[in-house]
C-alpha atoms as a PDB file:
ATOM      1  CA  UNK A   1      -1.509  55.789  -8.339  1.00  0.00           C
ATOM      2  CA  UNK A   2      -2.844  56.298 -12.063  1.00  0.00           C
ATOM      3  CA  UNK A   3      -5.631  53.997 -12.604  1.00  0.00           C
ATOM      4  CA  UNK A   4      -6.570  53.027 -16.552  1.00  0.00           C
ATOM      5  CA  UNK A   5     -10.482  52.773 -16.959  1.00  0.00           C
ATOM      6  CA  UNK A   6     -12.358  50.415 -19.475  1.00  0.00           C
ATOM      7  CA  UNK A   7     -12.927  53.801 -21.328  1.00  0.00           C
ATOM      8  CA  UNK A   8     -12.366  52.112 -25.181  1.00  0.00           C
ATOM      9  CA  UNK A   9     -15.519  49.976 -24.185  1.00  0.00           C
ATOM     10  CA  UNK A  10     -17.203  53.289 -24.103  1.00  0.00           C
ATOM     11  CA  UNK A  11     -20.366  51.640 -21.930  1.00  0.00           C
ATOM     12  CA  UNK A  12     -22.963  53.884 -22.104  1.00  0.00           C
ATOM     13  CA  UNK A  13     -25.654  55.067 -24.906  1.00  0.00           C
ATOM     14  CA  UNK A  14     -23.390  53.977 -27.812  1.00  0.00           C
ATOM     15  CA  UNK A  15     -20.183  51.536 -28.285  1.00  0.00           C
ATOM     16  CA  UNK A  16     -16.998  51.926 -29.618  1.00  0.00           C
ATOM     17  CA  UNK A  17     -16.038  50.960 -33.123  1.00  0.00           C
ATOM     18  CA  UNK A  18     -15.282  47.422 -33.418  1.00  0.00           C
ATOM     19  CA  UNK A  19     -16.400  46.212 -29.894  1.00  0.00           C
ATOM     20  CA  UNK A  20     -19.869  44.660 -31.034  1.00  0.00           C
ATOM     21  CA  UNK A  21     -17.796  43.294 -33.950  1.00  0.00           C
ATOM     22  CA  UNK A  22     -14.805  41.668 -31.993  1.00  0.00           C
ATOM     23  CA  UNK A  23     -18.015  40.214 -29.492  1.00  0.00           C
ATOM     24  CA  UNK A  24     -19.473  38.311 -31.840  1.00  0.00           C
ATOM     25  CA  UNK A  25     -16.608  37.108 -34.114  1.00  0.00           C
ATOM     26  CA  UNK A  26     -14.634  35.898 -30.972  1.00  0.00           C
ATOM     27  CA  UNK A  27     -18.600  34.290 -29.987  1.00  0.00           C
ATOM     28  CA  UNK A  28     -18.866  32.819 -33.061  1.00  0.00           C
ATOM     29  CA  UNK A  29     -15.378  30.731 -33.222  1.00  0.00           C
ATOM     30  CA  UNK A  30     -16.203  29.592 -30.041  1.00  0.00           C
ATOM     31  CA  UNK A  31     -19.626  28.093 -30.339  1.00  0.00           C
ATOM     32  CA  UNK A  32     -17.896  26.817 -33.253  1.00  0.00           C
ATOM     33  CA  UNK A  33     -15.201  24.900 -31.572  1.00  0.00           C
ATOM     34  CA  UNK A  34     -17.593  23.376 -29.052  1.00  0.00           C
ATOM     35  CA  UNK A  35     -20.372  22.284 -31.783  1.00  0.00           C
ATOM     36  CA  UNK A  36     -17.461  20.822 -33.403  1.00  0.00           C
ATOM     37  CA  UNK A  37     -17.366  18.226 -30.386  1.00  0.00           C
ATOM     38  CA  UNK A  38     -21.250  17.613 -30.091  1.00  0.00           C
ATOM     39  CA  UNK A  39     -21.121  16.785 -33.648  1.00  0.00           C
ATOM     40  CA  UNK A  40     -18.277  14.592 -34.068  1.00  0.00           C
ATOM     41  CA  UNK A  41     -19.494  12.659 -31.322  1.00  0.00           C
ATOM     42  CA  UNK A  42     -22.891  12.066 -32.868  1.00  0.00           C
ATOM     43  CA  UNK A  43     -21.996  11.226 -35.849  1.00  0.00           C
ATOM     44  CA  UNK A  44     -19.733   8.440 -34.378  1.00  0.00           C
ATOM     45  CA  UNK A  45     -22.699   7.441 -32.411  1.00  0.00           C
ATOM     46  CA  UNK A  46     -24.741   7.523 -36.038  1.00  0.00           C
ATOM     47  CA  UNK A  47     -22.282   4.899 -37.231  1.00  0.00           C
ATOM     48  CA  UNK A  48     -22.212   2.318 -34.914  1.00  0.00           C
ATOM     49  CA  UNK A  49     -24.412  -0.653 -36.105  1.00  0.00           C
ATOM     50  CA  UNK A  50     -23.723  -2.328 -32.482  1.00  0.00           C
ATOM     51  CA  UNK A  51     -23.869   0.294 -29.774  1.00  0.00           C
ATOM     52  CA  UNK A  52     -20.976  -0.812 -27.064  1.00  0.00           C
ATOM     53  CA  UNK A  53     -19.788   0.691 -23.665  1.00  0.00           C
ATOM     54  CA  UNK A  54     -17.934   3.067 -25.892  1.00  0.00           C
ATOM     55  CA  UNK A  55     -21.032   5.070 -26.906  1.00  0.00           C
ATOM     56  CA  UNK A  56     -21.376   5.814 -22.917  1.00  0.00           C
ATOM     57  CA  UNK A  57     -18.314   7.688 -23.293  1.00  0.00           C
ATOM     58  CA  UNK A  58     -19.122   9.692 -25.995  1.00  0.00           C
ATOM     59  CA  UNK A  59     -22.388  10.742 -24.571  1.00  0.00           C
ATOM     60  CA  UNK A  60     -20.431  11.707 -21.500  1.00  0.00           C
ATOM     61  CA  UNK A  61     -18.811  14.270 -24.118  1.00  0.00           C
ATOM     62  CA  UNK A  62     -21.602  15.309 -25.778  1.00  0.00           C
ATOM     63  CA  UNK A  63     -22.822  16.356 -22.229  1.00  0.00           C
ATOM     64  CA  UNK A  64     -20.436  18.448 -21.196  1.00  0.00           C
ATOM     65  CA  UNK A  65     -19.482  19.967 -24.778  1.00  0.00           C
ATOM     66  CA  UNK A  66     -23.523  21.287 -24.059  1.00  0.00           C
ATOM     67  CA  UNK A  67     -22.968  22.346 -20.386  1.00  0.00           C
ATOM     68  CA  UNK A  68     -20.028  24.251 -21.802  1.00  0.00           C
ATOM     69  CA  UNK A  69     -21.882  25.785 -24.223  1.00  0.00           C
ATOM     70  CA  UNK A  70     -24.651  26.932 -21.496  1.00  0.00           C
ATOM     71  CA  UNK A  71     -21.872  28.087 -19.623  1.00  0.00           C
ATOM     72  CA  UNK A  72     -20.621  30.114 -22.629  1.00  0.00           C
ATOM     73  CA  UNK A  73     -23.618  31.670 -23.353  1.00  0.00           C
ATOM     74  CA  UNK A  74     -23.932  32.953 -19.590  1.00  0.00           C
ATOM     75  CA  UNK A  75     -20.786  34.448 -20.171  1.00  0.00           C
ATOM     76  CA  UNK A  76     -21.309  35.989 -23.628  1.00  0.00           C
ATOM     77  CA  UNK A  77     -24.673  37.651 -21.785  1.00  0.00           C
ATOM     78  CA  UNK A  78     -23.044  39.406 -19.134  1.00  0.00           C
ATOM     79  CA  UNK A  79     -19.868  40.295 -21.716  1.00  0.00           C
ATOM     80  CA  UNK A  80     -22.659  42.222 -23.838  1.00  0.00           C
ATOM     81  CA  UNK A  81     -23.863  44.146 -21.007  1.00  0.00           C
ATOM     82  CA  UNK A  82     -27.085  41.962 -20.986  1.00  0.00           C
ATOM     83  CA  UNK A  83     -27.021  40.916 -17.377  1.00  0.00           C
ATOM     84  CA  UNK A  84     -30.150  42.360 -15.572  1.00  0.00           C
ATOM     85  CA  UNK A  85     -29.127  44.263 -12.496  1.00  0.00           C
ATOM     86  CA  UNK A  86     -31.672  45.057  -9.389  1.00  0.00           C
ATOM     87  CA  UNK A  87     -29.723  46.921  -6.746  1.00  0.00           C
ATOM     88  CA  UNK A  88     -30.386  47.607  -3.397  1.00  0.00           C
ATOM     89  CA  UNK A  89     -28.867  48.889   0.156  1.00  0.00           C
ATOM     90  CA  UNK A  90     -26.247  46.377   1.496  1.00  0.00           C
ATOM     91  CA  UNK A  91     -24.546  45.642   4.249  1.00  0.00           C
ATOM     92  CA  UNK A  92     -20.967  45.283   3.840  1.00  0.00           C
ATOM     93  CA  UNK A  93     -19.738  43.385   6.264  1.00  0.00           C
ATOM     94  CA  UNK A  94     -22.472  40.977   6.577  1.00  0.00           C
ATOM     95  CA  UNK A  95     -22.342  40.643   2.800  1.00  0.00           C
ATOM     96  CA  UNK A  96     -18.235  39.710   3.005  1.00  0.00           C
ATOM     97  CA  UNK A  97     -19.266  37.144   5.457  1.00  0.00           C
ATOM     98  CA  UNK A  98     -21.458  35.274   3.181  1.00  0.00           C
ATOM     99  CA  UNK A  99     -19.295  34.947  -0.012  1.00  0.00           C
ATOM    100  CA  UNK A 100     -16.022  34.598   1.940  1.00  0.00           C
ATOM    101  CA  UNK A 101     -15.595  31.240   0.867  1.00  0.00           C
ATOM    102  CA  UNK A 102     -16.555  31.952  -2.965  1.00  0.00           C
ATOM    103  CA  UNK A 103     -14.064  34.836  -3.183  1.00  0.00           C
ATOM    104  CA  UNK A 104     -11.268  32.698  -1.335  1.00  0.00           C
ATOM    105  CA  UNK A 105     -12.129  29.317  -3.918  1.00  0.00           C
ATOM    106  CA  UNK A 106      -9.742  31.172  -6.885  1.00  0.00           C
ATOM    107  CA  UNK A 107      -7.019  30.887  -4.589  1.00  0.00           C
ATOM    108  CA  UNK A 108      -7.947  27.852  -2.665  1.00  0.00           C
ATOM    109  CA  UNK A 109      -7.780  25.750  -5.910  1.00  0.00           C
ATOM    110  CA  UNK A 110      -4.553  27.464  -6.877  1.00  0.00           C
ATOM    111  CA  UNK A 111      -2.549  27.366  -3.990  1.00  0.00           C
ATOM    112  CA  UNK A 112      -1.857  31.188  -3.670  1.00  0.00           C
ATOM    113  CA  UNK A 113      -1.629  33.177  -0.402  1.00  0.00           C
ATOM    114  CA  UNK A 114      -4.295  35.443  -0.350  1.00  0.00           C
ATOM    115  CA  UNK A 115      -5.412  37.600   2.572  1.00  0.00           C
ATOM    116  CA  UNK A 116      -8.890  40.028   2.676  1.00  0.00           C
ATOM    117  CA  UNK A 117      -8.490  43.007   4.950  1.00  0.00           C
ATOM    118  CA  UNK A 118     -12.017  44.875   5.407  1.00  0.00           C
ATOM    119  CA  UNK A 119     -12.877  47.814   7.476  1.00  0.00           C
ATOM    120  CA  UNK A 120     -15.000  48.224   9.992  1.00  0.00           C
ATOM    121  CA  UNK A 121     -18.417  50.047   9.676  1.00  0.00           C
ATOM    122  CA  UNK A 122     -19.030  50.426   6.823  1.00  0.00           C
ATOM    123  CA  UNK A 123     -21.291  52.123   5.288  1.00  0.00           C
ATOM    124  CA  UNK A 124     -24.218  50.492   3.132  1.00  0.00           C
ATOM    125  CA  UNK A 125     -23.859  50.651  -0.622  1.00  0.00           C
ATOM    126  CA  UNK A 126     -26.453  50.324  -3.605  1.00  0.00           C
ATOM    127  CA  UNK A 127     -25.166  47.422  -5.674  1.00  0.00           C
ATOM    128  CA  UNK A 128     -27.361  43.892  -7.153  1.00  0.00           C
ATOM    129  CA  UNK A 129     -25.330  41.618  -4.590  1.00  0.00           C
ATOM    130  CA  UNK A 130     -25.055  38.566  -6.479  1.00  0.00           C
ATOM    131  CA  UNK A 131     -23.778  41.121  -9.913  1.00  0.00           C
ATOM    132  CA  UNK A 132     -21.401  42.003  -7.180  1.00  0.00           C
ATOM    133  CA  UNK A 133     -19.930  39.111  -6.398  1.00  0.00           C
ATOM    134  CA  UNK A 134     -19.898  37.744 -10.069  1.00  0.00           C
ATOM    135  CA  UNK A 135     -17.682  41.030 -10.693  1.00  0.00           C
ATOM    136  CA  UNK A 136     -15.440  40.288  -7.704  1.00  0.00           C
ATOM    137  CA  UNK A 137     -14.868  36.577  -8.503  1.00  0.00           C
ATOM    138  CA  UNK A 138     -13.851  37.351 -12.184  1.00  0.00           C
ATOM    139  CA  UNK A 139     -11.638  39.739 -10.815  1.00  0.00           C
ATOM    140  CA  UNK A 140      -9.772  37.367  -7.879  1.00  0.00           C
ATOM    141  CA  UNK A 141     -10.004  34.680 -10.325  1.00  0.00           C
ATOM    142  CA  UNK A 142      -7.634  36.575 -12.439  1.00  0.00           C
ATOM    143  CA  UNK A 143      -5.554  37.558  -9.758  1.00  0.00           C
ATOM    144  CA  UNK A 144      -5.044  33.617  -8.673  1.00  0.00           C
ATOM    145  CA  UNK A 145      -4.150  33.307 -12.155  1.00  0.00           C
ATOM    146  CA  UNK A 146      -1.207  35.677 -12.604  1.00  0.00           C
ATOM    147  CA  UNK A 147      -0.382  35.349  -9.143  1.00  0.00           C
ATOM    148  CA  UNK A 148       0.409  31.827  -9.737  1.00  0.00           C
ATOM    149  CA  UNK A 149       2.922  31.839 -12.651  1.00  0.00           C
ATOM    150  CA  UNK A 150       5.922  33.052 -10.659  1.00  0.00           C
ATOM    151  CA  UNK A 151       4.928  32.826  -6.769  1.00  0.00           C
ATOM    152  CA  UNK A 152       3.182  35.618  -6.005  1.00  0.00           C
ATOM    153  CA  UNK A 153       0.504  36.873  -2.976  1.00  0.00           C
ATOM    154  CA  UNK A 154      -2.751  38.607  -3.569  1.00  0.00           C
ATOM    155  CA  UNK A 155      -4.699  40.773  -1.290  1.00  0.00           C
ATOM    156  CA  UNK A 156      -8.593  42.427  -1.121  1.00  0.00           C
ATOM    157  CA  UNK A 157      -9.016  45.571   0.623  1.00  0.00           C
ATOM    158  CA  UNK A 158     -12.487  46.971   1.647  1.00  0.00           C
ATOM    159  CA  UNK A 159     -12.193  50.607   2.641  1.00  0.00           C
ATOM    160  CA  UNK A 160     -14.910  53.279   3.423  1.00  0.00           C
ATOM    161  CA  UNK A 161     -15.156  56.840   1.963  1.00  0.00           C
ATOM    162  CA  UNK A 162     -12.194  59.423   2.463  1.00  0.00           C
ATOM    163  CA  UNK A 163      -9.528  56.451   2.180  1.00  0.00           C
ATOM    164  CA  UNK A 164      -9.248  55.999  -1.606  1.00  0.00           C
ATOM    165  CA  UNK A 165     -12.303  57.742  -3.133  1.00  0.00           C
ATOM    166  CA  UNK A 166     -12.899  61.553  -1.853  1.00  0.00           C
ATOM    167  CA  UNK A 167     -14.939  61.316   1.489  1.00  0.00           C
ATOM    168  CA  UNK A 168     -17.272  63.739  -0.994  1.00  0.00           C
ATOM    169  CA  UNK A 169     -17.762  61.148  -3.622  1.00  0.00           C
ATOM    170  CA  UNK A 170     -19.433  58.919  -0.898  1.00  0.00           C
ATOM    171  CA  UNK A 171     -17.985  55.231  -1.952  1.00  0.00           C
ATOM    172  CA  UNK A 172     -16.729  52.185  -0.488  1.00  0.00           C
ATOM    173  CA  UNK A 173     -13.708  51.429  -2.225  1.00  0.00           C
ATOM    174  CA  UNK A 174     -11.944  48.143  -3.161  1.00  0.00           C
ATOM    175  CA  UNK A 175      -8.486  47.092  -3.998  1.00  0.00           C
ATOM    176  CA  UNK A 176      -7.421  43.702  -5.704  1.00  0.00           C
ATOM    177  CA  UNK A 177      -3.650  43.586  -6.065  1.00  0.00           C
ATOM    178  CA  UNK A 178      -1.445  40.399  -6.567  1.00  0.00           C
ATOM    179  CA  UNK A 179       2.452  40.053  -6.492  1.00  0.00           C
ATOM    180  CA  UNK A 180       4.280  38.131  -9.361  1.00  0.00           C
ATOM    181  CA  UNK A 181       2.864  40.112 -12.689  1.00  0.00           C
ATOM    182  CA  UNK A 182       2.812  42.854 -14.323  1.00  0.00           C
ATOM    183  CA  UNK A 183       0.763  44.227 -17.566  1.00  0.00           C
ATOM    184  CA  UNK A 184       2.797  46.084 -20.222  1.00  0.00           C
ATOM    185  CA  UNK A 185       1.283  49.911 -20.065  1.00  0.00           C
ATOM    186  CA  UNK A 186       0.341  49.372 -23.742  1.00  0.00           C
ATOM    187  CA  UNK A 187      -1.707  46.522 -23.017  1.00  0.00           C
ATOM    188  CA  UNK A 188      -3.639  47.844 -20.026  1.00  0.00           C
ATOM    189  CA  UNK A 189      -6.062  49.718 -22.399  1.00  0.00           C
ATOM    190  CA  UNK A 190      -6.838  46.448 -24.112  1.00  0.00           C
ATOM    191  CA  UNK A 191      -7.351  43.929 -21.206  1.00  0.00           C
ATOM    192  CA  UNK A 192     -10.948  45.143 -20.764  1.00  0.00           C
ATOM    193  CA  UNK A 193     -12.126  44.590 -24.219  1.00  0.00           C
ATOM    194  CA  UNK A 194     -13.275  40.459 -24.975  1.00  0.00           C
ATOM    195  CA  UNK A 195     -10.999  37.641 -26.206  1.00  0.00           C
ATOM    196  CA  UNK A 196      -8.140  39.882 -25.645  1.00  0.00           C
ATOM    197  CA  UNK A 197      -6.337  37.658 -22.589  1.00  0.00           C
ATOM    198  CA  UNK A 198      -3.022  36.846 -22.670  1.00  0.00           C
ATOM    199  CA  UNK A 199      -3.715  32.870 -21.223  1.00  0.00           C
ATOM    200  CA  UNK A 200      -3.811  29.601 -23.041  1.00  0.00           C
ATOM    201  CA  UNK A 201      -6.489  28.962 -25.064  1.00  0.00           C
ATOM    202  CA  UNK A 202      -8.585  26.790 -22.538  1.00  0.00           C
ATOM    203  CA  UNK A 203      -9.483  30.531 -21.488  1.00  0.00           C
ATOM    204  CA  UNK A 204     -12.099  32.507 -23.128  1.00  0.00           C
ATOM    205  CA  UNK A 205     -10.590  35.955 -22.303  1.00  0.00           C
ATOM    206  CA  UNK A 206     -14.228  37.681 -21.494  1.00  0.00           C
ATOM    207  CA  UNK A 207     -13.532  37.948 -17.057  1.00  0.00           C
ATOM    208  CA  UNK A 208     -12.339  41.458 -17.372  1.00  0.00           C
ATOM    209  CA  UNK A 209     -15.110  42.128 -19.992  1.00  0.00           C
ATOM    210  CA  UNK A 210     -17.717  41.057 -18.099  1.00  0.00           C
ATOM    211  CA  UNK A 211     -16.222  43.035 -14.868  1.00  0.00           C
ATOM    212  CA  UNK A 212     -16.474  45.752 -16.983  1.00  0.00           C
ATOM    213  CA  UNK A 213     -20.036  45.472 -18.042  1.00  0.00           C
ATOM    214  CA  UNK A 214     -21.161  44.478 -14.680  1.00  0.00           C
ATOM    215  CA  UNK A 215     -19.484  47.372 -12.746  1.00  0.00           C
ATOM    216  CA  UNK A 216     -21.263  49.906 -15.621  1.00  0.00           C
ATOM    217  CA  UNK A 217     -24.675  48.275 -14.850  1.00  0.00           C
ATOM    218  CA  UNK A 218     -23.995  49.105 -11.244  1.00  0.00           C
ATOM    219  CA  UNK A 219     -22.594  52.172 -11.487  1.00  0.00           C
ATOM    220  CA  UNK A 220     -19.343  50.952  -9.812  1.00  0.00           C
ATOM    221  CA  UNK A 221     -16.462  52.879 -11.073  1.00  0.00           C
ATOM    222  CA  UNK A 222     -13.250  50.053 -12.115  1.00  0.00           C
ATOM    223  CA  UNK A 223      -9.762  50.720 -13.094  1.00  0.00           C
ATOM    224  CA  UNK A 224      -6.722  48.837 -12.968  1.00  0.00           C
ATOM    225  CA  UNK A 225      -3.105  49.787 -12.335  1.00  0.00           C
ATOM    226  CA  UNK A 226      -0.154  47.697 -12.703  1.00  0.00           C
ATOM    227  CA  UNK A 227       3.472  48.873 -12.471  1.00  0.00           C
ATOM    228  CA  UNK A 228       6.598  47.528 -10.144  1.00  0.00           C
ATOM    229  CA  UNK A 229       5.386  43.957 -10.526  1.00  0.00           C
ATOM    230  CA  UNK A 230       2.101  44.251  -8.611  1.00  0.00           C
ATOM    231  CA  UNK A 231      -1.501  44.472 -10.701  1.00  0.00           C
ATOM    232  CA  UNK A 232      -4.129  46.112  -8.802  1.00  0.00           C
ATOM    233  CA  UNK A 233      -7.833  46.477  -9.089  1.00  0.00           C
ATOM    234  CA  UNK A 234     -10.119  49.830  -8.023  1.00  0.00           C
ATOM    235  CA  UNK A 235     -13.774  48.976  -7.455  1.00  0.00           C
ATOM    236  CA  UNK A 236     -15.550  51.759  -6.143  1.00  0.00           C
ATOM    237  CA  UNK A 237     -19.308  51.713  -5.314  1.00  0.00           C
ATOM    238  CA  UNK A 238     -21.523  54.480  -4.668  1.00  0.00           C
ATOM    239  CA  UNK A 239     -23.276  54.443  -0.836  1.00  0.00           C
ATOM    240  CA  UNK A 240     -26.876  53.704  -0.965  1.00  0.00           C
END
């Protein structure tokens, strides 16, 4: 299976043309949308000689057009590789038994079949274990997501060295792969770089960007593969 890397992010010393660029302009239009709503709102607010039950409303907005925008700026932090990382030795298995139910809400909430298959004994790997599982939720969230339009299944597989990776290389590997989509090969050397999804506009497009930045602050290696109407995921991190 041919795997296509997040290689035209070029995440190391220097960036590829365009990529700061496309950060901030796609950044900038949406702060822009979402001030657009705090300030509408106020000004209404401004204009009302008699305040009525009305203005509770609109403060109700004007909260969560600011929680959004908090939210947002998490988002655009990670995106621009500004997340800081501290890793250390975990264990695998008792780490998959602590987020179970965060990695199973993406498919709880859409009502896809979703099944995680994890070996046993494991080695421990050197990761920041909350980074992790920030990377692995963007991931499965996307998966829910394309799984859903036309019926599909998804399915996490945690494997140790020598089943994926070269028993050399000294990784745990895992798989993401949902049923019920498949990415155009032209497109699957775009889906890494921000504001580049292919959903409505209620999403921002920056999960697989910030997958991308987390995995190269961890030194997790992440591809993606996505032929005969199954999309799969390759997250492989190095052993402690």
């Amino acid at each position: 299976m041919q795997f296509v890397y997040p290689t035209q992010l070029n995440l190391g010393s220097q960036t590829s043309d365009g990529y700061p660029q496309d950060l901030l302009r796609g950044l900038t239009h949406k702060l822009n949308n979402l001030l657009a709503i705090i300030q509408g709102f106020s000004s209404l607010i401004l204009m009302n000689d008699d305040l009525d039950s009305g203005v509770q409303e609109n403060m109700q907005h004007i909260k969560e057009a600011s929680i959004n925008i908090s939210g947002l700026s998490e988002r655009i932090r990670a995106a621009g590789g500004c997340a800081k990382v501290s890793l250390q030795s975990l264990n695998v298995q008792e780490y998959f038994s602590v987020v179970d139910t965060a990695l199973r809400e993406p498919f709880t909430k859409s009502g896809v079949p979703f099944e995680m298959d994890i070996a046993a004994s494991l080695p421990p790997v050197s990761v920041d274990p909350t980074k992790l599982k920030d990377l692995l939720v963007e991931l499965l969230r996307n998966a829910a997501e394309a799984a859903q339009k036309n019926g599909g299944r998804a399915l996490m597989q945690v494997t140790g060295p020598g089943v994926v990776s070269p028993a050399a290389e000294r990784r745990v590997d895992i798989l993401i792969s949902n049923t019920g989509s498949q990415i155009e090969q032209q497109k699957l050397h775009e889906i890494f770089r921000p504001f580049q999804g292919t959903k409505n506009s209620h999403h921002l497009g920056l999960g697989l960007t910030i997958s991308a930045m987390l995995a190269h602050l961890m030194n997790i290696r992440l591809g993606v593969n996505s032929q005969d109407n199954v999309t799969t995921f390759w997250v492989s991190i190095p052993l402690a």
